[in-house]
PDB file of N, CA and C in Angstrom:
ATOM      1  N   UNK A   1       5.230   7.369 -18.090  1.00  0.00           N
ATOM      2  CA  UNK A   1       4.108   7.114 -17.229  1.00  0.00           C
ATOM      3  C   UNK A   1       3.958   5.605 -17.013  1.00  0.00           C
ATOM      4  N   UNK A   2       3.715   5.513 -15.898  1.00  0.00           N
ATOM      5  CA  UNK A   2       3.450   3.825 -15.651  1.00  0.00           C
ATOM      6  C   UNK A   2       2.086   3.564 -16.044  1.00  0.00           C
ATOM      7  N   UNK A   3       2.301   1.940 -16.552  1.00  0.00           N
ATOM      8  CA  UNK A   3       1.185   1.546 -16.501  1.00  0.00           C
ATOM      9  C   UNK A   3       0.250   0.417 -15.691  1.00  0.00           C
ATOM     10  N   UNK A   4      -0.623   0.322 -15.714  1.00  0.00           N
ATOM     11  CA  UNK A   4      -1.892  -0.481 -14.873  1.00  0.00           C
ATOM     12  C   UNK A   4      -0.742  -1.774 -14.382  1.00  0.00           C
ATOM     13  N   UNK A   5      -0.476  -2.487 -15.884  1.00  0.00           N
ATOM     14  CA  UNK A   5       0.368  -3.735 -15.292  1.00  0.00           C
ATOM     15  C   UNK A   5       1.805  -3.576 -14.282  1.00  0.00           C
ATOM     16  N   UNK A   6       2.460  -2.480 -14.466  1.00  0.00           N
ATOM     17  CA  UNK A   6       3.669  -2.167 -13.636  1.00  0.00           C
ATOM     18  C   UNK A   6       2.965  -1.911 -12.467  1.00  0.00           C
ATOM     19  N   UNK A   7       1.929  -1.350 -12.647  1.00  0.00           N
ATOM     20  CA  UNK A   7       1.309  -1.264 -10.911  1.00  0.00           C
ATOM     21  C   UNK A   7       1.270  -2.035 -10.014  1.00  0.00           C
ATOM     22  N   UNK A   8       0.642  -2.882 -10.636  1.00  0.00           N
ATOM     23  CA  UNK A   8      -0.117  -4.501 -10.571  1.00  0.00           C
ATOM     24  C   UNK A   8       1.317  -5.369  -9.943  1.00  0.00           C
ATOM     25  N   UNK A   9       2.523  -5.402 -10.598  1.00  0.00           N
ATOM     26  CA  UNK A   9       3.681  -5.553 -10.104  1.00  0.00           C
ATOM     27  C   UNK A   9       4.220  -5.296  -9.195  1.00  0.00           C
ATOM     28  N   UNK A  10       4.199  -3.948  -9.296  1.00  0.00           N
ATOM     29  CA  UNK A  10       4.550  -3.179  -8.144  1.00  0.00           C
ATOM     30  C   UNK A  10       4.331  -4.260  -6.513  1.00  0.00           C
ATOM     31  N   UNK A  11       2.726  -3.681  -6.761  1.00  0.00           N
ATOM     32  CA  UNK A  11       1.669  -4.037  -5.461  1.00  0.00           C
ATOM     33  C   UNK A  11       2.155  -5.272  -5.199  1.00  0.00           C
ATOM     34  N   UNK A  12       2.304  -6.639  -6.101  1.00  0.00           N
ATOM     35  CA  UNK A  12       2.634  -7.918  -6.046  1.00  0.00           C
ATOM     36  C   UNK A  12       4.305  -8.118  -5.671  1.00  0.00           C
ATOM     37  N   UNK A  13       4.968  -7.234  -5.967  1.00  0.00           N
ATOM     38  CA  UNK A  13       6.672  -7.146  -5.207  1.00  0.00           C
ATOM     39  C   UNK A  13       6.656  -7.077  -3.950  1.00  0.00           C
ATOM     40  N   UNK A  14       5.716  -5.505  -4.019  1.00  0.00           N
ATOM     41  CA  UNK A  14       5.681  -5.629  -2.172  1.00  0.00           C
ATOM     42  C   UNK A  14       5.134  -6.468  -1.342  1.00  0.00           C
ATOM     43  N   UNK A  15       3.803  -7.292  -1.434  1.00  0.00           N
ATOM     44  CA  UNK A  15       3.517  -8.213  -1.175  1.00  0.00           C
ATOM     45  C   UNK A  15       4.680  -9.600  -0.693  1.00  0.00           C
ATOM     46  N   UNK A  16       5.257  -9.540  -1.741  1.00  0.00           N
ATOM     47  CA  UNK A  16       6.335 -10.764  -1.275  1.00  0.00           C
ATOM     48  C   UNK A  16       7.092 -10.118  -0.628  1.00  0.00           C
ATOM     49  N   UNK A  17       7.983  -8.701  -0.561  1.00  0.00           N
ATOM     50  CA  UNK A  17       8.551  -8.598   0.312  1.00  0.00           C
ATOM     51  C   UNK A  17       7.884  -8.366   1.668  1.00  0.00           C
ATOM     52  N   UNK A  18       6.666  -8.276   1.643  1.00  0.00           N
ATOM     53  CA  UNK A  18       6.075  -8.036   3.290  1.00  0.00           C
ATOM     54  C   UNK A  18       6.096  -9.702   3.625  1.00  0.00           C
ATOM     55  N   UNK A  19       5.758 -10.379   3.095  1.00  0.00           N
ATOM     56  CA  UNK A  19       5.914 -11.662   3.265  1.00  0.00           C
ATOM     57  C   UNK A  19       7.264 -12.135   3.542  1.00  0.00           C
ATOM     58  N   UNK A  20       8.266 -12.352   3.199  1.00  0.00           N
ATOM     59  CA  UNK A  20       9.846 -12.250   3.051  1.00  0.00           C
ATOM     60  C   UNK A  20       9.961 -12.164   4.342  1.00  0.00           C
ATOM     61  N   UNK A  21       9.281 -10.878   5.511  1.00  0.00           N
ATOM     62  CA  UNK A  21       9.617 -10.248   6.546  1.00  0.00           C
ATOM     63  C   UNK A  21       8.013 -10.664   7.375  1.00  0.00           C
ATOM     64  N   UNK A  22       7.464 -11.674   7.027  1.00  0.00           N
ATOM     65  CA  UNK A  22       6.360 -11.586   7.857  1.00  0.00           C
ATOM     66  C   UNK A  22       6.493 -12.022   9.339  1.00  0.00           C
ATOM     67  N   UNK A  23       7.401 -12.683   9.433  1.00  0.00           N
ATOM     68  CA  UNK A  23       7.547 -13.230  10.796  1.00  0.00           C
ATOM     69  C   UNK A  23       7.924 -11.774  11.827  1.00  0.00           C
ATOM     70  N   UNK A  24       8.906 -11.504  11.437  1.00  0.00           N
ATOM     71  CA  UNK A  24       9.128 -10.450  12.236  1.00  0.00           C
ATOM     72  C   UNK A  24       8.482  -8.887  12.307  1.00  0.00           C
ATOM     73  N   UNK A  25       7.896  -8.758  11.594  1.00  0.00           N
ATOM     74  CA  UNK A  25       6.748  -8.079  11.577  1.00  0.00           C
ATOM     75  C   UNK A  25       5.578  -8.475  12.236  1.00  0.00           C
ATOM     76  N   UNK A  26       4.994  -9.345  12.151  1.00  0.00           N
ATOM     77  CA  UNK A  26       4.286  -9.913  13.383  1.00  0.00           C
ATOM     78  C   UNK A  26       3.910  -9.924  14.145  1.00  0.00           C
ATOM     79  N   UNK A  27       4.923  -9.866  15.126  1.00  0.00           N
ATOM     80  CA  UNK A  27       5.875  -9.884  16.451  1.00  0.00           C
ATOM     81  C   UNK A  27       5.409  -8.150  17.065  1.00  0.00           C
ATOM     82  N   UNK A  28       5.597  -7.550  16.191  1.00  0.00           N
ATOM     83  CA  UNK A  28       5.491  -6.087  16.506  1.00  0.00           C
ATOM     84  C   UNK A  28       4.118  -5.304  15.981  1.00  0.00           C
ATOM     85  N   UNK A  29       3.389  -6.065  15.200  1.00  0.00           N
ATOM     86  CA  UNK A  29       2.432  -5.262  14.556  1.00  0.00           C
ATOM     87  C   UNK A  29       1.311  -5.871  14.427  1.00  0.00           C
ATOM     88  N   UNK A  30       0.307  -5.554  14.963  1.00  0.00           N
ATOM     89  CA  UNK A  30      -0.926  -6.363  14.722  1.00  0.00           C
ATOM     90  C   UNK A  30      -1.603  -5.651  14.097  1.00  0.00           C
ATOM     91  N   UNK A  31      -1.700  -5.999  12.497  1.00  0.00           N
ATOM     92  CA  UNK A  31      -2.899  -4.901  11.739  1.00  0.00           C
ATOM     93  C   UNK A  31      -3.401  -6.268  10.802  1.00  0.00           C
ATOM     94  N   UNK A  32      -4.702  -5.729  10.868  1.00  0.00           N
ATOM     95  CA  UNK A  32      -5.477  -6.732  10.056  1.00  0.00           C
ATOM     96  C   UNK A  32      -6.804  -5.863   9.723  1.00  0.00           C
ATOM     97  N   UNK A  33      -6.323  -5.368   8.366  1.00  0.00           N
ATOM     98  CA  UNK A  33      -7.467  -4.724   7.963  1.00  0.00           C
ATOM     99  C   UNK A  33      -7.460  -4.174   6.440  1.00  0.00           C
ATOM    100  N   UNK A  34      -8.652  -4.676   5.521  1.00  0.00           N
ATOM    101  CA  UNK A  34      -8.469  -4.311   4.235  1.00  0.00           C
ATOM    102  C   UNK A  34      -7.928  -2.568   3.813  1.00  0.00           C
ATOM    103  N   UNK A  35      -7.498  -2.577   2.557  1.00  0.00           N
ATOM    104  CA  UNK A  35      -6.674  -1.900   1.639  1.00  0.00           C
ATOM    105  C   UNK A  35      -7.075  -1.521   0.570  1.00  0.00           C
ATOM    106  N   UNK A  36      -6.990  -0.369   0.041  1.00  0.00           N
ATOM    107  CA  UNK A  36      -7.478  -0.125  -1.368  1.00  0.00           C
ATOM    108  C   UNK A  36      -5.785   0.559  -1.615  1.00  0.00           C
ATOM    109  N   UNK A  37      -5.966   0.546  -3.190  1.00  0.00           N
ATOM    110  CA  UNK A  37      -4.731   0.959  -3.854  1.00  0.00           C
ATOM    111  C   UNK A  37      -5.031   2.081  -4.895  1.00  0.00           C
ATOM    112  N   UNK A  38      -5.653   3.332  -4.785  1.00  0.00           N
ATOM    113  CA  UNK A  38      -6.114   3.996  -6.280  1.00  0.00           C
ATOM    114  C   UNK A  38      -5.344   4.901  -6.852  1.00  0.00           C
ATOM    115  N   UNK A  39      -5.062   4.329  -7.946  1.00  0.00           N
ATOM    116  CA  UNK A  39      -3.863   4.692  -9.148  1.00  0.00           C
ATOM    117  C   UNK A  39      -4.944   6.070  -9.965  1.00  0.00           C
ATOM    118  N   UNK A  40      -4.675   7.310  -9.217  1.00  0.00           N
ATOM    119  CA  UNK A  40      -5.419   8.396  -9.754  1.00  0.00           C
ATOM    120  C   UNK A  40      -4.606   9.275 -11.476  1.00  0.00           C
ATOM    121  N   UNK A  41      -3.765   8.585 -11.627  1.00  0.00           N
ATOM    122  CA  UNK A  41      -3.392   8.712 -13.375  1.00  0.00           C
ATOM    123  C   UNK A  41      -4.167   7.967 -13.884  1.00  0.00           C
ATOM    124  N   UNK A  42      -4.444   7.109 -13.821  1.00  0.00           N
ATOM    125  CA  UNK A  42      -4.800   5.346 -14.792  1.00  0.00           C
ATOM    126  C   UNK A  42      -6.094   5.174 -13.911  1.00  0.00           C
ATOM    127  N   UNK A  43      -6.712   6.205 -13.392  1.00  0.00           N
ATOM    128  CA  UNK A  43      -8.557   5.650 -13.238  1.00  0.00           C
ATOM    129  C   UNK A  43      -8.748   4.059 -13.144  1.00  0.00           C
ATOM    130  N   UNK A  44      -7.604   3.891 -12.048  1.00  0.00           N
ATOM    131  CA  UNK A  44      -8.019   2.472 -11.624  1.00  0.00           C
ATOM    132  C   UNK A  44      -7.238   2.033 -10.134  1.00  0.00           C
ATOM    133  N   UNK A  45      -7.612   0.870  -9.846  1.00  0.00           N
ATOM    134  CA  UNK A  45      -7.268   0.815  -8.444  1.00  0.00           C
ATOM    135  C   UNK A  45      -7.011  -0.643  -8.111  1.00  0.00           C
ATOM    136  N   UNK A  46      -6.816  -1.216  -7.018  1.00  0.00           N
ATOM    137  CA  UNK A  46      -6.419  -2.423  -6.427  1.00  0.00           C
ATOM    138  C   UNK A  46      -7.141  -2.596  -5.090  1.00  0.00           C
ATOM    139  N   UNK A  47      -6.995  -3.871  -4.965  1.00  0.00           N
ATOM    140  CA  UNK A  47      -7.153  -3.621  -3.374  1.00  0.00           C
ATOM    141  C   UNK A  47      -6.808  -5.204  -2.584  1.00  0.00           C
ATOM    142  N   UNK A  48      -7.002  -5.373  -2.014  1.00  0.00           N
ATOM    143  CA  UNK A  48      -6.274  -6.435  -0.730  1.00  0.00           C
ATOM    144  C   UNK A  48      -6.500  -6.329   1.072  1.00  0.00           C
ATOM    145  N   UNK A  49      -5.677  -7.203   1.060  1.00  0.00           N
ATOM    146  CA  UNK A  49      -5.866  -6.732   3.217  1.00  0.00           C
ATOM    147  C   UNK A  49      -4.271  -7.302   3.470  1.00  0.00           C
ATOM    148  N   UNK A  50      -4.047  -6.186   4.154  1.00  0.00           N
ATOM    149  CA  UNK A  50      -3.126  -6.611   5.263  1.00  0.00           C
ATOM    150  C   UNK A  50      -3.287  -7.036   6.570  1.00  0.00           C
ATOM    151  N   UNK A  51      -2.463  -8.582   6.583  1.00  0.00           N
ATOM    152  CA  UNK A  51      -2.876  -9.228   7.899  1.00  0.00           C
ATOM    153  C   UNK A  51      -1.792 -10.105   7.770  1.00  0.00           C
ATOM    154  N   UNK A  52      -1.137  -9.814   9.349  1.00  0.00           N
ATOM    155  CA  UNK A  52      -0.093 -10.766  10.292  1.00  0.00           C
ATOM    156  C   UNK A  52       0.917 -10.555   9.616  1.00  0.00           C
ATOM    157  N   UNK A  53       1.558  -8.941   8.896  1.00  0.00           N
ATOM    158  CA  UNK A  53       2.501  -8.328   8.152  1.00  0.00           C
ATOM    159  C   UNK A  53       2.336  -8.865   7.119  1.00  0.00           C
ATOM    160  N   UNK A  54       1.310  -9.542   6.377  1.00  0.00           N
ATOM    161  CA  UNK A  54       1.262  -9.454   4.563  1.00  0.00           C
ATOM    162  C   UNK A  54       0.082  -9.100   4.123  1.00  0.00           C
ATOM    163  N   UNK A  55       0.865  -8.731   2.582  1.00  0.00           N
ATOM    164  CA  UNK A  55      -0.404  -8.290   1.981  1.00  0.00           C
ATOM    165  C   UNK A  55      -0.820  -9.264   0.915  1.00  0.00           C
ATOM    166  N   UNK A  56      -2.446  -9.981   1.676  1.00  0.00           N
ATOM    167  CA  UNK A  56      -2.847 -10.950   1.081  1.00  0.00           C
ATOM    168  C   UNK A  56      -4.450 -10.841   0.409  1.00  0.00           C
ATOM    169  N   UNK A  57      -4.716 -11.432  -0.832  1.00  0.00           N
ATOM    170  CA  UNK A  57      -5.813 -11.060  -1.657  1.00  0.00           C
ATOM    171  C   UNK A  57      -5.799 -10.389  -2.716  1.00  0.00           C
ATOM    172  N   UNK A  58      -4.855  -9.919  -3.049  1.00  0.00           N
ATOM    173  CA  UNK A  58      -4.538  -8.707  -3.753  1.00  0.00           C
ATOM    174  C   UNK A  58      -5.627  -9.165  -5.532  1.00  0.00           C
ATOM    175  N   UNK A  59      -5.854  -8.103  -5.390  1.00  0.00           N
ATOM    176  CA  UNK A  59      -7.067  -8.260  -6.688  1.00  0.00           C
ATOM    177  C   UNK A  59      -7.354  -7.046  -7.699  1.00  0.00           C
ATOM    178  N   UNK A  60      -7.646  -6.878  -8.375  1.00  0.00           N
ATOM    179  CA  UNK A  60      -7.953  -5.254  -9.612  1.00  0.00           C
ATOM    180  C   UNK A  60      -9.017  -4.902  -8.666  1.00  0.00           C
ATOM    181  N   UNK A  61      -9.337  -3.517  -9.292  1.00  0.00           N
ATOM    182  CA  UNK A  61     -10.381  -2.948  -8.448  1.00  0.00           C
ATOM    183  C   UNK A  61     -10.925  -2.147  -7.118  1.00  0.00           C
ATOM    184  N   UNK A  62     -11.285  -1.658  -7.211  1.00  0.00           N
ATOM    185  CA  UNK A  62     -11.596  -0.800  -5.655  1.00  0.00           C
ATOM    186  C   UNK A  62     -12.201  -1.433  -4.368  1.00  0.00           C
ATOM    187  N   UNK A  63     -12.401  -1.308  -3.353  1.00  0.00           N
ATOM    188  CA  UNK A  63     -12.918  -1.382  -2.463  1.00  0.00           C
ATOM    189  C   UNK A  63     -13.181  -0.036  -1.684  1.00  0.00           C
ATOM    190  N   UNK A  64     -14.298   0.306  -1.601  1.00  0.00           N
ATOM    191  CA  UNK A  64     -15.031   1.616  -1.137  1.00  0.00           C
ATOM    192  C   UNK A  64     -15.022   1.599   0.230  1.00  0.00           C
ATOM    193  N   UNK A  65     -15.215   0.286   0.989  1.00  0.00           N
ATOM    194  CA  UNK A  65     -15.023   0.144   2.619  1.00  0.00           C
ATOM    195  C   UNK A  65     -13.887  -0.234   2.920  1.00  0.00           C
ATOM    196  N   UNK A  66     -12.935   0.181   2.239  1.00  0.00           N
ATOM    197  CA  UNK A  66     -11.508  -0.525   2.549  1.00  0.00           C
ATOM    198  C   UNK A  66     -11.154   0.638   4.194  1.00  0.00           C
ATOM    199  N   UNK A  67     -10.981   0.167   5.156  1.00  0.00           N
ATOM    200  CA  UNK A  67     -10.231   0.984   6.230  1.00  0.00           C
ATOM    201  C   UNK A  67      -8.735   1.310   5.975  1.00  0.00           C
ATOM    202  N   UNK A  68      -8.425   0.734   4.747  1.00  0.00           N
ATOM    203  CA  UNK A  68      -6.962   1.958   4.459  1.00  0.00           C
ATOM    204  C   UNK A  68      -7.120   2.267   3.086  1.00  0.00           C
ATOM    205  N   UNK A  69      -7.016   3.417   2.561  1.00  0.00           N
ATOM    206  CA  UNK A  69      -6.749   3.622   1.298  1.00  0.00           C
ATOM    207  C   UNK A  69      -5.805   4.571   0.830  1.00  0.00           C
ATOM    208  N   UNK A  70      -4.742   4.237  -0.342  1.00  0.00           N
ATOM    209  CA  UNK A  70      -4.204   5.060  -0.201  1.00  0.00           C
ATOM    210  C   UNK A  70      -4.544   5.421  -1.875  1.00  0.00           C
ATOM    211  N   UNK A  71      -4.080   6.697  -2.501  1.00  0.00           N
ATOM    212  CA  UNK A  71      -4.144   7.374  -3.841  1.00  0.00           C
ATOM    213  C   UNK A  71      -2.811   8.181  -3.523  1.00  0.00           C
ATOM    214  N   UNK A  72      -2.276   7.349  -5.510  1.00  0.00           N
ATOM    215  CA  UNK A  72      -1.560   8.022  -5.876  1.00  0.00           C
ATOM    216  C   UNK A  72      -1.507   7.999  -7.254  1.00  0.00           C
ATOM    217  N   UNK A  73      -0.370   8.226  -7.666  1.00  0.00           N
ATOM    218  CA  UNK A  73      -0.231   8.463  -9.232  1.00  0.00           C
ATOM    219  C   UNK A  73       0.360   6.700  -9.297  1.00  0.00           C
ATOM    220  N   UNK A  74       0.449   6.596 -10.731  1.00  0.00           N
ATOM    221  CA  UNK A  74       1.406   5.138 -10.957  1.00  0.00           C
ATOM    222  C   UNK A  74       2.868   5.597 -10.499  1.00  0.00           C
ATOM    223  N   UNK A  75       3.446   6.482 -10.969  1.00  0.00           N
ATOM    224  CA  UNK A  75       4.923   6.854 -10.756  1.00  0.00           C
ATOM    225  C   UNK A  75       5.430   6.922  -9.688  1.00  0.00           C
ATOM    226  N   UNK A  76       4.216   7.351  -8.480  1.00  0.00           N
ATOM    227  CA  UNK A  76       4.860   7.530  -7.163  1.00  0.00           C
ATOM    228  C   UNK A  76       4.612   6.286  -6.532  1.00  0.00           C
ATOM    229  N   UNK A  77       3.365   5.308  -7.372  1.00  0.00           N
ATOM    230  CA  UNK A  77       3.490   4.558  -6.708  1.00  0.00           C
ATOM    231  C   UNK A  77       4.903   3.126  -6.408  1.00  0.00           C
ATOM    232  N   UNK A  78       5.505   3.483  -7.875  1.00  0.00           N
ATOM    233  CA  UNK A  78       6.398   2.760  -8.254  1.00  0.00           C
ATOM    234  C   UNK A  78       7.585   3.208  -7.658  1.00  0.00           C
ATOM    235  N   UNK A  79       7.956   4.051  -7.654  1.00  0.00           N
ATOM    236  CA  UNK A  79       8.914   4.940  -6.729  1.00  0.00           C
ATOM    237  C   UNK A  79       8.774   4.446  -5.298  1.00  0.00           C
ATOM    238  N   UNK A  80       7.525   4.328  -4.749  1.00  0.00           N
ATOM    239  CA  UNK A  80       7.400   4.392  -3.403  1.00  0.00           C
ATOM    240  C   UNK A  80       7.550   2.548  -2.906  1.00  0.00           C
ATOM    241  N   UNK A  81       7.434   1.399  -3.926  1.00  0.00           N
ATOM    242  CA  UNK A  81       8.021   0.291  -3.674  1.00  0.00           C
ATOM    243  C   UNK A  81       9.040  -0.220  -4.248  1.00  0.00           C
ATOM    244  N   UNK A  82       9.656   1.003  -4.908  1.00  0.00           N
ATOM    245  CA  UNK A  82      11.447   0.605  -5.360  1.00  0.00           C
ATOM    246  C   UNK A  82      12.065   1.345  -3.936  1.00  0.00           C
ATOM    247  N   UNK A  83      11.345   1.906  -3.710  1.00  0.00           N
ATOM    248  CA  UNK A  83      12.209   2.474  -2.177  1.00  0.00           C
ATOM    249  C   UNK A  83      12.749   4.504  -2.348  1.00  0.00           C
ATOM    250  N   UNK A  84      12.437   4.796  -3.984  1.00  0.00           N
ATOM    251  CA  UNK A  84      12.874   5.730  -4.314  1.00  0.00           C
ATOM    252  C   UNK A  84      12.171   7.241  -4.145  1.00  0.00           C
ATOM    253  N   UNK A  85      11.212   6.981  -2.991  1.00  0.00           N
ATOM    254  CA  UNK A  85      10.200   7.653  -2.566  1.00  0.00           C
ATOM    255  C   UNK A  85       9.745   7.265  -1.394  1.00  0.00           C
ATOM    256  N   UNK A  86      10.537   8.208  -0.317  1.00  0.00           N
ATOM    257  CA  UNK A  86       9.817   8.251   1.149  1.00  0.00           C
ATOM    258  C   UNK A  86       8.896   8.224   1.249  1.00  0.00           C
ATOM    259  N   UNK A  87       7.446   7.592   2.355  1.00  0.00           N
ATOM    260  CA  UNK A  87       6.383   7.445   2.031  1.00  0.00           C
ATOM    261  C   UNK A  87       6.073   8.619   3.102  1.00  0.00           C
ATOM    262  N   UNK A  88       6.599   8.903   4.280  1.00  0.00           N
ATOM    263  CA  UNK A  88       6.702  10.247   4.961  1.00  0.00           C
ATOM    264  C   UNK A  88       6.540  11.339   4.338  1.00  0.00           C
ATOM    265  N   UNK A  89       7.350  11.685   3.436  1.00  0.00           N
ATOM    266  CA  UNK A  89       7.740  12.675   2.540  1.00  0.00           C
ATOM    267  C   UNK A  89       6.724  12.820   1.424  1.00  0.00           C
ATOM    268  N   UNK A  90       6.251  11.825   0.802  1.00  0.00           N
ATOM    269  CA  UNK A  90       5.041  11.789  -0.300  1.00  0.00           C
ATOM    270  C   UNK A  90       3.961  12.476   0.510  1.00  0.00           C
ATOM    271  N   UNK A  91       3.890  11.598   1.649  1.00  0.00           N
ATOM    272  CA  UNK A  91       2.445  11.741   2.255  1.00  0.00           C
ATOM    273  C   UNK A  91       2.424  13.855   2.187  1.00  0.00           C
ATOM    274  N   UNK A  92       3.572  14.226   3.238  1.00  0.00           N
ATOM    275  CA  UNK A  92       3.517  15.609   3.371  1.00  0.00           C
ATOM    276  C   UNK A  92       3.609  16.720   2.143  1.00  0.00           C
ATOM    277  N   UNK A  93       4.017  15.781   0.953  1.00  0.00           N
ATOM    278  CA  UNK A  93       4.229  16.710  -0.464  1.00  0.00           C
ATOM    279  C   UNK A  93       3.014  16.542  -1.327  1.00  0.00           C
ATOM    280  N   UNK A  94       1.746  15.715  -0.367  1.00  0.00           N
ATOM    281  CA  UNK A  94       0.823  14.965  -0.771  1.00  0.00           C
ATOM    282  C   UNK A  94       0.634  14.480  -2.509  1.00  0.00           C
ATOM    283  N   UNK A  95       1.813  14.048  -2.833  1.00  0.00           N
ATOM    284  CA  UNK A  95       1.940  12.848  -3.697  1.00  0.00           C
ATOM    285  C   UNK A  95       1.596  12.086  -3.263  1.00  0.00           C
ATOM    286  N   UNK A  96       1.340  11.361  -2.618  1.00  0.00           N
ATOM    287  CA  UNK A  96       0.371  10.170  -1.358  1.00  0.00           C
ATOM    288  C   UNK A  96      -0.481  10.129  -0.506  1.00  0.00           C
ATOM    289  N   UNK A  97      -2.064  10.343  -0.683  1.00  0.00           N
ATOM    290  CA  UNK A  97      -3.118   9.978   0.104  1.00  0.00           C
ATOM    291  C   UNK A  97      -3.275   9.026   1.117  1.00  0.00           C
ATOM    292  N   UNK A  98      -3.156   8.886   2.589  1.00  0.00           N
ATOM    293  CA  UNK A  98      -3.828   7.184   2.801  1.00  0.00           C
ATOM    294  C   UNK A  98      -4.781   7.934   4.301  1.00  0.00           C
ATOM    295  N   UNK A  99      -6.014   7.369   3.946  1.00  0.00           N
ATOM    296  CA  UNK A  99      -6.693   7.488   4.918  1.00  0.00           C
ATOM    297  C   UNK A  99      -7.127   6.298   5.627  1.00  0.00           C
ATOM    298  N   UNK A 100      -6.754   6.509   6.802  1.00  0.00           N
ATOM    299  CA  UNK A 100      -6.940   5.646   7.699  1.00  0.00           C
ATOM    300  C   UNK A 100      -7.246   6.261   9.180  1.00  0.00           C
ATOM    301  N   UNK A 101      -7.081   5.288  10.073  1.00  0.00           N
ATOM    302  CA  UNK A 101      -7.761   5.960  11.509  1.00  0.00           C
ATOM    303  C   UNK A 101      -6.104   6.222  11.798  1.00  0.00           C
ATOM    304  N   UNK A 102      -5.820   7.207  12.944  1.00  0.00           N
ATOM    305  CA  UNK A 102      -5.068   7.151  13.578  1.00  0.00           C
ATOM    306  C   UNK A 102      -4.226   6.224  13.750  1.00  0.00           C
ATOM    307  N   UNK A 103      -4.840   5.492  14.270  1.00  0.00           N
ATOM    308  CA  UNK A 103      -3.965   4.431  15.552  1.00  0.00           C
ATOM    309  C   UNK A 103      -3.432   3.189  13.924  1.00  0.00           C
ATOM    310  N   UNK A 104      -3.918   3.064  13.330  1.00  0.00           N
ATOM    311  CA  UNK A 104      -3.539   2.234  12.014  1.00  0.00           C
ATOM    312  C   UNK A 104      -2.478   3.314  11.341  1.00  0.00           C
ATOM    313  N   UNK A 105      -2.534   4.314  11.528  1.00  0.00           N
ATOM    314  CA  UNK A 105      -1.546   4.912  10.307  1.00  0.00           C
ATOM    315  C   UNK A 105      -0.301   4.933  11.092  1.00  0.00           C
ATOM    316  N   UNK A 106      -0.288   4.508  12.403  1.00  0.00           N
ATOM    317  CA  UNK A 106       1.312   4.759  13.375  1.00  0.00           C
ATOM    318  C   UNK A 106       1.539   3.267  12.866  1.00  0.00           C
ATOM    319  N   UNK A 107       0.638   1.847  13.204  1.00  0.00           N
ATOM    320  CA  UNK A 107       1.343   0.780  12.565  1.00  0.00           C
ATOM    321  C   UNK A 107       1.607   0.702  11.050  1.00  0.00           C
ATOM    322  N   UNK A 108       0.733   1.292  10.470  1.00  0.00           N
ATOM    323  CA  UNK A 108       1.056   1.436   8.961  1.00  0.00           C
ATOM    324  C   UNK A 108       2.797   1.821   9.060  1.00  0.00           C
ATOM    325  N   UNK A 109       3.056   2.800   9.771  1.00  0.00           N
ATOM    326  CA  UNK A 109       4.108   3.278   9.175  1.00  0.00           C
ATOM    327  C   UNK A 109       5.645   2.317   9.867  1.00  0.00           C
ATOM    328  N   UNK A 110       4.861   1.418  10.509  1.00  0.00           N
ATOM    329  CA  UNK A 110       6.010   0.502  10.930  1.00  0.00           C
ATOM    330  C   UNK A 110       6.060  -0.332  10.033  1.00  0.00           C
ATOM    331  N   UNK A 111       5.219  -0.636   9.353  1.00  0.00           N
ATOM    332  CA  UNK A 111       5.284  -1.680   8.655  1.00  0.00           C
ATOM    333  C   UNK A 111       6.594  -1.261   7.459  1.00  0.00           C
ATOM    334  N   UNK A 112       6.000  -0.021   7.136  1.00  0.00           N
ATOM    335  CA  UNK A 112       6.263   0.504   5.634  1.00  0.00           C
ATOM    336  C   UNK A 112       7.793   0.965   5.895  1.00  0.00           C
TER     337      UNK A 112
END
């Protein structure tokens, strides 16, 4: 089972790699809007905003008005930024929650 800090990692890998790729992401995606992260094994959560393809702020904790949130386990979440877990495929095996509006979950999924 993962824990809080591998999460915490996790979230902070992907971060640099959205960064890594922010330019060109950019270009194609205009999302700018906070994030929650809730790790429903480990009764805890994250949260941040994505804006201009990164994910910046990143902090412990929830955000209740976050306009994206997603819930998962630690495992899938770790899976799902080693790459070893389609996020398509989670979502429909609902190992992966993310609620968002519409029109954000089509750029969400460009991003991702």
């Amino acid at each position: 089972m993962a824990s809080v800090d591998e999460c915490r990692q996790a979230l902070r890998d992907l971060a640099a790699r959205l960064d890594a790729n922010a330019d060109k992401v950019r270009e194609r995606i205009d999302l700018d809007r906070t994030l929650a992260c809730r790790i429903t094994d480990l009764d805890t959560a994250f949260h941040g905003r994505l804006a201009g393809g990164r994910l910046v702020d990143l902090t412990d904790g929830d955000d209740p008005k976050a306009k994206i949130a997603l819930s998962t386990t630690g495992d899938d979440l770790l899976a799902l930024v080693r790459g070893e877990l389609d996020v398509t495929r989670a979502v429909a095996s609902r190992r992966v929650s993310i609620k968002a509006n519409p029109f954000d979950l089509m750029k969400l999924r460009k991003l991702l």
